[in-house]
Structures are given as C-alpha cells and as structure tokens.
N, C-alpha and C. Protein backbone atom coordinates (compact mmCIF):
# COMPACT_ATOMS: atom_id res chain seq x y z
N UNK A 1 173.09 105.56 42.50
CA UNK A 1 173.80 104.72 43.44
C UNK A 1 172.84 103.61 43.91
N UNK A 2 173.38 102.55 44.13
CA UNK A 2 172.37 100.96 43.77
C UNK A 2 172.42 101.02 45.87
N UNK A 3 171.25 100.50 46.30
CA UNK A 3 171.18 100.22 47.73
C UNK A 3 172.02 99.57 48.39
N UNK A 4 173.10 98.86 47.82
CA UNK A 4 173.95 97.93 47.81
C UNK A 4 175.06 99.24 48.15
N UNK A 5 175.22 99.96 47.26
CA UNK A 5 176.29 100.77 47.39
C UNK A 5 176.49 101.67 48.77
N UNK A 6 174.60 102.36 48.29
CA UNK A 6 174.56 103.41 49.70
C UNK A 6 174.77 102.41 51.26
N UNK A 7 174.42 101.14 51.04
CA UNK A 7 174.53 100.71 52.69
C UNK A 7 176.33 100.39 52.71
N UNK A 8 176.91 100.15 51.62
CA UNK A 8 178.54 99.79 51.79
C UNK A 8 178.80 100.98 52.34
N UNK A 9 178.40 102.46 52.17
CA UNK A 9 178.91 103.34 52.25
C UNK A 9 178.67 104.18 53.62
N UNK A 10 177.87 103.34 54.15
CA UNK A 10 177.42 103.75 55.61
C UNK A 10 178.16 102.94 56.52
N UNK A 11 179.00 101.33 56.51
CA UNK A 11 179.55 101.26 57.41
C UNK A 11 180.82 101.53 57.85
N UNK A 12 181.05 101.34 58.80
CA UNK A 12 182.03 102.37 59.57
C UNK A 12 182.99 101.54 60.32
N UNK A 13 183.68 101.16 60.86
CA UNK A 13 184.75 100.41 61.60
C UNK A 13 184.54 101.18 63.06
N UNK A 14 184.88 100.35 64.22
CA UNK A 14 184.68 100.89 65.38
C UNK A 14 185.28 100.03 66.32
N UNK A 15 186.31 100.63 67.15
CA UNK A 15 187.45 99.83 68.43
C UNK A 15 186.86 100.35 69.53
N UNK A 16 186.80 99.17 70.32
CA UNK A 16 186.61 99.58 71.90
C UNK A 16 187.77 98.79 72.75
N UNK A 17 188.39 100.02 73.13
CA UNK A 17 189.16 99.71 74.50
C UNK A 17 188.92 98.79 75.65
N UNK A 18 189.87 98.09 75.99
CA UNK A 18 189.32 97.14 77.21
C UNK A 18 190.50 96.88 78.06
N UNK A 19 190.14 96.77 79.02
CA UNK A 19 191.22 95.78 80.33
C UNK A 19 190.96 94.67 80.48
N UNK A 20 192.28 93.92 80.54
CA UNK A 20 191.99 92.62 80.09
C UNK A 20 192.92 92.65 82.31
N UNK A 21 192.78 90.95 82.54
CA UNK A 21 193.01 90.67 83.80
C UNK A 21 194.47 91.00 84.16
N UNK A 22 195.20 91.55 83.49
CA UNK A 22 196.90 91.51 83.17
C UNK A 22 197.10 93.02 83.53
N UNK A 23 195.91 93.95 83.64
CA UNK A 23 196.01 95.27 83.37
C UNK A 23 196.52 95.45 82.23
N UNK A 24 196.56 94.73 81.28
CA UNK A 24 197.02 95.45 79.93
C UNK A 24 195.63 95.82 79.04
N UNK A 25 196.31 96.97 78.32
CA UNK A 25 194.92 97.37 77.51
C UNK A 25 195.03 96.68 76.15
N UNK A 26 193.61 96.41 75.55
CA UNK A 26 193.76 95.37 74.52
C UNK A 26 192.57 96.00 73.34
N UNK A 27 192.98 96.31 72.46
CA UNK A 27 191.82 96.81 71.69
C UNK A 27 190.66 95.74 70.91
N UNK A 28 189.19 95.62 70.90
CA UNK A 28 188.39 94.66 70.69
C UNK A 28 187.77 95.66 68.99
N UNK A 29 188.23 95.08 68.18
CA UNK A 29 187.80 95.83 66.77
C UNK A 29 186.94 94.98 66.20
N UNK A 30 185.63 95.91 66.25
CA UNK A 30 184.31 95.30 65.44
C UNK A 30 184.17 96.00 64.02
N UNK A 31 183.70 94.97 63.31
CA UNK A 31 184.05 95.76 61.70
C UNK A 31 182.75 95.50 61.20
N UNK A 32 181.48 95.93 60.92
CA UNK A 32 180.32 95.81 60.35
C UNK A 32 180.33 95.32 58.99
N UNK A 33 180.12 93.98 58.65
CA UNK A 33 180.17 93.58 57.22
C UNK A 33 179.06 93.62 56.67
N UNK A 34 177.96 93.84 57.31
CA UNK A 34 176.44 93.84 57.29
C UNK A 34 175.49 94.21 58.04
N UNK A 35 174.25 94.90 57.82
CA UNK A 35 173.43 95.38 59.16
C UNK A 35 173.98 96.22 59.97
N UNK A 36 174.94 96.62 59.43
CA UNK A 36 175.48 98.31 59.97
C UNK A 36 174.61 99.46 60.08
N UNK A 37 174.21 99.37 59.00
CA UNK A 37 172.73 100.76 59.60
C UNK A 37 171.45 100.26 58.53
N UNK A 38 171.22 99.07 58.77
CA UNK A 38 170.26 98.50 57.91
C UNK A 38 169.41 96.81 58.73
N UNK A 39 168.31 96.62 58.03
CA UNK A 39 167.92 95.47 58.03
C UNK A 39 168.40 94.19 57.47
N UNK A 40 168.68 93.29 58.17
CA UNK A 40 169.31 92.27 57.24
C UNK A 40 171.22 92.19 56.79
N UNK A 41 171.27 90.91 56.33
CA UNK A 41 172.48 90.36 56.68
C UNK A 41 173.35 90.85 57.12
N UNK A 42 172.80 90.81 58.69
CA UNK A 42 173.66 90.85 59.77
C UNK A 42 175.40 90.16 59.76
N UNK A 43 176.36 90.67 59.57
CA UNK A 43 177.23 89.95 59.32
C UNK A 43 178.32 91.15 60.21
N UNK A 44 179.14 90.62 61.74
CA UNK A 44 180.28 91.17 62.02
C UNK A 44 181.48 90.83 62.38
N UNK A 45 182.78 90.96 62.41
CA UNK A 45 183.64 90.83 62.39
C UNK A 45 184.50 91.53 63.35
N UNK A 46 184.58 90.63 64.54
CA UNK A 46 185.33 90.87 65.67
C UNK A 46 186.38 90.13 65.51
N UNK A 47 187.66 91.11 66.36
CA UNK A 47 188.69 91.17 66.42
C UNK A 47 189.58 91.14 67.88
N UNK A 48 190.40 90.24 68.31
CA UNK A 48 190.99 90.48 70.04
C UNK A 48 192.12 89.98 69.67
N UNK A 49 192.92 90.33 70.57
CA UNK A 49 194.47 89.68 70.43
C UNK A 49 194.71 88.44 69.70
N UNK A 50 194.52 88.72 68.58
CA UNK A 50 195.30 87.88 67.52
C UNK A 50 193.96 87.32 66.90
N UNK A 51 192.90 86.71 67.41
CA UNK A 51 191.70 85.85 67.27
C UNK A 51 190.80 86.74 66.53
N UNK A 52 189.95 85.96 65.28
CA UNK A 52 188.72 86.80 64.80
C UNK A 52 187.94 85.65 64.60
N UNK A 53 186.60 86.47 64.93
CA UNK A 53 184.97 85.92 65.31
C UNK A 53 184.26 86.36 64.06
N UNK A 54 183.67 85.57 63.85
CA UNK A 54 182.11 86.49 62.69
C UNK A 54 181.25 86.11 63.55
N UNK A 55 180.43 87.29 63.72
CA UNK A 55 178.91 87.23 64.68
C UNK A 55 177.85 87.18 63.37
N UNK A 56 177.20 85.82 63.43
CA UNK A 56 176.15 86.07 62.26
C UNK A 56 177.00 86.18 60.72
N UNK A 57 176.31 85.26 59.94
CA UNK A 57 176.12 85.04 58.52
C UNK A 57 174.90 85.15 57.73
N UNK A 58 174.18 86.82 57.76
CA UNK A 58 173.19 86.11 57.13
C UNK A 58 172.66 86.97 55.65
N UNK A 59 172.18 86.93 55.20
CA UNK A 59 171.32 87.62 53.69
C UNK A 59 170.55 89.19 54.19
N UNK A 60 170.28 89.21 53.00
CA UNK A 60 169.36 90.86 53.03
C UNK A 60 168.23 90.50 52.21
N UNK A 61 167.25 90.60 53.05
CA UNK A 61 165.81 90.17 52.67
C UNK A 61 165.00 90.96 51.42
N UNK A 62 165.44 91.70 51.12
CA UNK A 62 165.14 93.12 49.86
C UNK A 62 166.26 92.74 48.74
N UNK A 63 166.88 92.25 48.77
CA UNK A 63 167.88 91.75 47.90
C UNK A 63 168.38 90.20 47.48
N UNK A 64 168.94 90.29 46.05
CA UNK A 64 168.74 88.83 45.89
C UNK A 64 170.45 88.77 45.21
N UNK A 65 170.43 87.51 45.11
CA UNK A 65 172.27 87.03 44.64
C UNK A 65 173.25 87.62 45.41
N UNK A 66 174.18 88.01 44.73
CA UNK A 66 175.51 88.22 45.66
C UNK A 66 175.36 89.83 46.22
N UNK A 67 174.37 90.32 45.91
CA UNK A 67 174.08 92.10 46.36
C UNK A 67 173.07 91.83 47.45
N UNK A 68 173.14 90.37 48.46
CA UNK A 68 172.23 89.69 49.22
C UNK A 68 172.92 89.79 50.45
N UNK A 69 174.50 89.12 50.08
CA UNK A 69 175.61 88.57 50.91
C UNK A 69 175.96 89.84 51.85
N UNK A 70 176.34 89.52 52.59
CA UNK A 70 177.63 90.79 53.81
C UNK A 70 178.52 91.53 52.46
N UNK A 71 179.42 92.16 53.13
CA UNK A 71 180.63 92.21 52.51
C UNK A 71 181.85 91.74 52.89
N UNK A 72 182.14 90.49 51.85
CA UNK A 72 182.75 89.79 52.83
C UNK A 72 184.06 89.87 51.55
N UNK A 73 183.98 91.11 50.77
CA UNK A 73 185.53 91.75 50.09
C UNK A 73 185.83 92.87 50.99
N UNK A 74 185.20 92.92 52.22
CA UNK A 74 186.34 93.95 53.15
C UNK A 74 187.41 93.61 53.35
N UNK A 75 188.45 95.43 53.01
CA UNK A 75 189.64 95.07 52.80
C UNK A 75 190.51 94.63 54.56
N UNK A 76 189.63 94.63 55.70
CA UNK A 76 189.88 94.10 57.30
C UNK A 76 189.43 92.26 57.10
N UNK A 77 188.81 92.48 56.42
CA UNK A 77 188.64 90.59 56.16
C UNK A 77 189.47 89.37 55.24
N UNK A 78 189.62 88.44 55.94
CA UNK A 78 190.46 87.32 55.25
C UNK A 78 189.45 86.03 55.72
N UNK A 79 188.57 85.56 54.72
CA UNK A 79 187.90 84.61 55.59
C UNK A 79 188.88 83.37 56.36
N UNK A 80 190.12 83.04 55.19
CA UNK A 80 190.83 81.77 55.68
C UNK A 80 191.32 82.17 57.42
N UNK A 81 191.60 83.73 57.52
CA UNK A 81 191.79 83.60 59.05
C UNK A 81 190.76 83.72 59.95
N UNK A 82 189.39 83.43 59.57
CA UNK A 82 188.52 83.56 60.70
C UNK A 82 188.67 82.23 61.77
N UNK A 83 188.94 82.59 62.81
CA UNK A 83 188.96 81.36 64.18
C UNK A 83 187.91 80.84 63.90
N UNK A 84 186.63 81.52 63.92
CA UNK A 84 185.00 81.22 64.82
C UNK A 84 184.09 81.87 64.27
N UNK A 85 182.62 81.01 63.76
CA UNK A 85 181.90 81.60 63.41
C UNK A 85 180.65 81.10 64.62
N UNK A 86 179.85 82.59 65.19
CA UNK A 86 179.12 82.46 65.71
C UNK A 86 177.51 82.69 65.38
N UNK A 87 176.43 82.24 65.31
CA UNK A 87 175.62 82.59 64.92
C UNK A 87 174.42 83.36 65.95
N UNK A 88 173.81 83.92 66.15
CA UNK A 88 173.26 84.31 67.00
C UNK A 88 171.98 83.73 67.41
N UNK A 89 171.05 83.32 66.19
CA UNK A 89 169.72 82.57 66.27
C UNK A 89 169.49 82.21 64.43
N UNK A 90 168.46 81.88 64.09
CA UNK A 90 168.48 81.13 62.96
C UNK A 90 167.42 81.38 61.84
N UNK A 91 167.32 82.92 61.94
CA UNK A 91 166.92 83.64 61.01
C UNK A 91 167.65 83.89 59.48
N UNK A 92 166.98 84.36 58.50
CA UNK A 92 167.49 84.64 57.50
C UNK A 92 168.45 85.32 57.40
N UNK A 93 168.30 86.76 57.78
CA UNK A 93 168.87 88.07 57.91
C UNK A 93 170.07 87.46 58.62
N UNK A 94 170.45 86.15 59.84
CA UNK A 94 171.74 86.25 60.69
C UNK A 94 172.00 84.97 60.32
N UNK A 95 171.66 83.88 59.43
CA UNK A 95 172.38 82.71 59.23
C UNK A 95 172.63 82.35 57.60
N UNK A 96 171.44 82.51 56.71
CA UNK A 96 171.32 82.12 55.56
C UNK A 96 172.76 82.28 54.80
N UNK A 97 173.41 82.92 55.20
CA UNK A 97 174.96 82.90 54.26
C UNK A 97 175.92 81.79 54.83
N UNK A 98 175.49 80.95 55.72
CA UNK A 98 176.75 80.33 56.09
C UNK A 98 177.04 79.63 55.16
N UNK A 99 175.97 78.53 54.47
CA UNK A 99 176.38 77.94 53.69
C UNK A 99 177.28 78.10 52.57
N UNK A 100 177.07 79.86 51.80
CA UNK A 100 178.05 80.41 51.07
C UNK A 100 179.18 80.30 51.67
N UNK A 101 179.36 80.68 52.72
CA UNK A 101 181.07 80.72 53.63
C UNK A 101 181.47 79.61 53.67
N UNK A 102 180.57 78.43 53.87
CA UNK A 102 181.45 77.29 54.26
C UNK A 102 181.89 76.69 52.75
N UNK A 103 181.61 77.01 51.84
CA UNK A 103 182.02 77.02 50.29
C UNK A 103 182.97 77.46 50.15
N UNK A 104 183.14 78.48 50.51
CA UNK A 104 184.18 79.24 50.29
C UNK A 104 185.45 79.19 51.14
N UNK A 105 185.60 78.76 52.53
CA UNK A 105 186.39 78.43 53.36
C UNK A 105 186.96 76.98 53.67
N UNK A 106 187.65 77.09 54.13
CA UNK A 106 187.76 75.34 55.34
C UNK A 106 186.82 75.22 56.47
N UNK A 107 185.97 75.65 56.85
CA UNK A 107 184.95 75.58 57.99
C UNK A 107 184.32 74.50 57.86
C-alpha cells in the first residue's frame, strides 16, 4: 500500500453542531482533503448552510506530482461549487496547490 493510499485511508469526515443566532441548529461539516493525520498538504473543506470554504491549498513535501495534491476526487467535493478559498499563511504544505485549482476551476 503506496503512502498516498495509507494517508487516503486515514481521513475521516467530521460534523460539529452549532447554534446559530435564530436558535436553530446548523451542522458545520469539515471534510479533511489533506493533513488529516499527516504533514503537509493541508487541504479542508468546510461546509455551512448551503456555503463551502477550502481552508488551505497546499502539497506534501515527501511527495511529488499528483500523489503531492489533497484529494480533491472526494466523493463530498465539487470544486465548481466551492464559494471561498482561504489560505491560512504561505507555506508549501498550505498554499502551493492553488495554482493547480485555479486551473482547474473558475477562481
């Protein structure tokens, strides 16, 4: 099993409950596309009433070509509907993929 595989196979999907000002409850679903239980390309995928965020675009420093990238064939991902991409700071590991995304998208 290629390192690529074992880290696909470690991440996990995870909802956190919230109150929003309405008292209604609203579920906030974070989806680990990367850096789930690893170093490097940090890549996540938040979710809120209707709106999705990517936190961070970036590479995996031990790895090269497309076994570099996030996973960004999760079957919770559609890049054309991402709202917002946020980056966090301007490291390898959390930015170096944008440029792939913005290739690949309308961004």
């Amino acid at each position: 099993q290629t390192a690529h595989a074992r880290a696909r196979a470690t991440m996990k999907r995870s909802a956190i409950d919230v109150s929003t000002e309405d008292g209604h409850e609203d579920t906030l679903s974070v989806t680990p596309l990367g850096a789930g239980r690893e170093v490097g390309r940090s890549c996540h995928l938040l979710q809120f009433r209707g709106k999705s965020v990517l936190l961070d675009c970036g590479t995996h420093p031990g790895m090269s070509g497309l076994e570099s990238l996030p996973f960004f064939d999760h079957d919770k991902l559609d890049l054309e509907s991402v709202d917002l991409l946020l980056v966090s700071h301007f490291h390898l590991d959390h930015a170096a993929c944008v440029p792939y995304l913005t290739e690949k998208t309308d961004f």
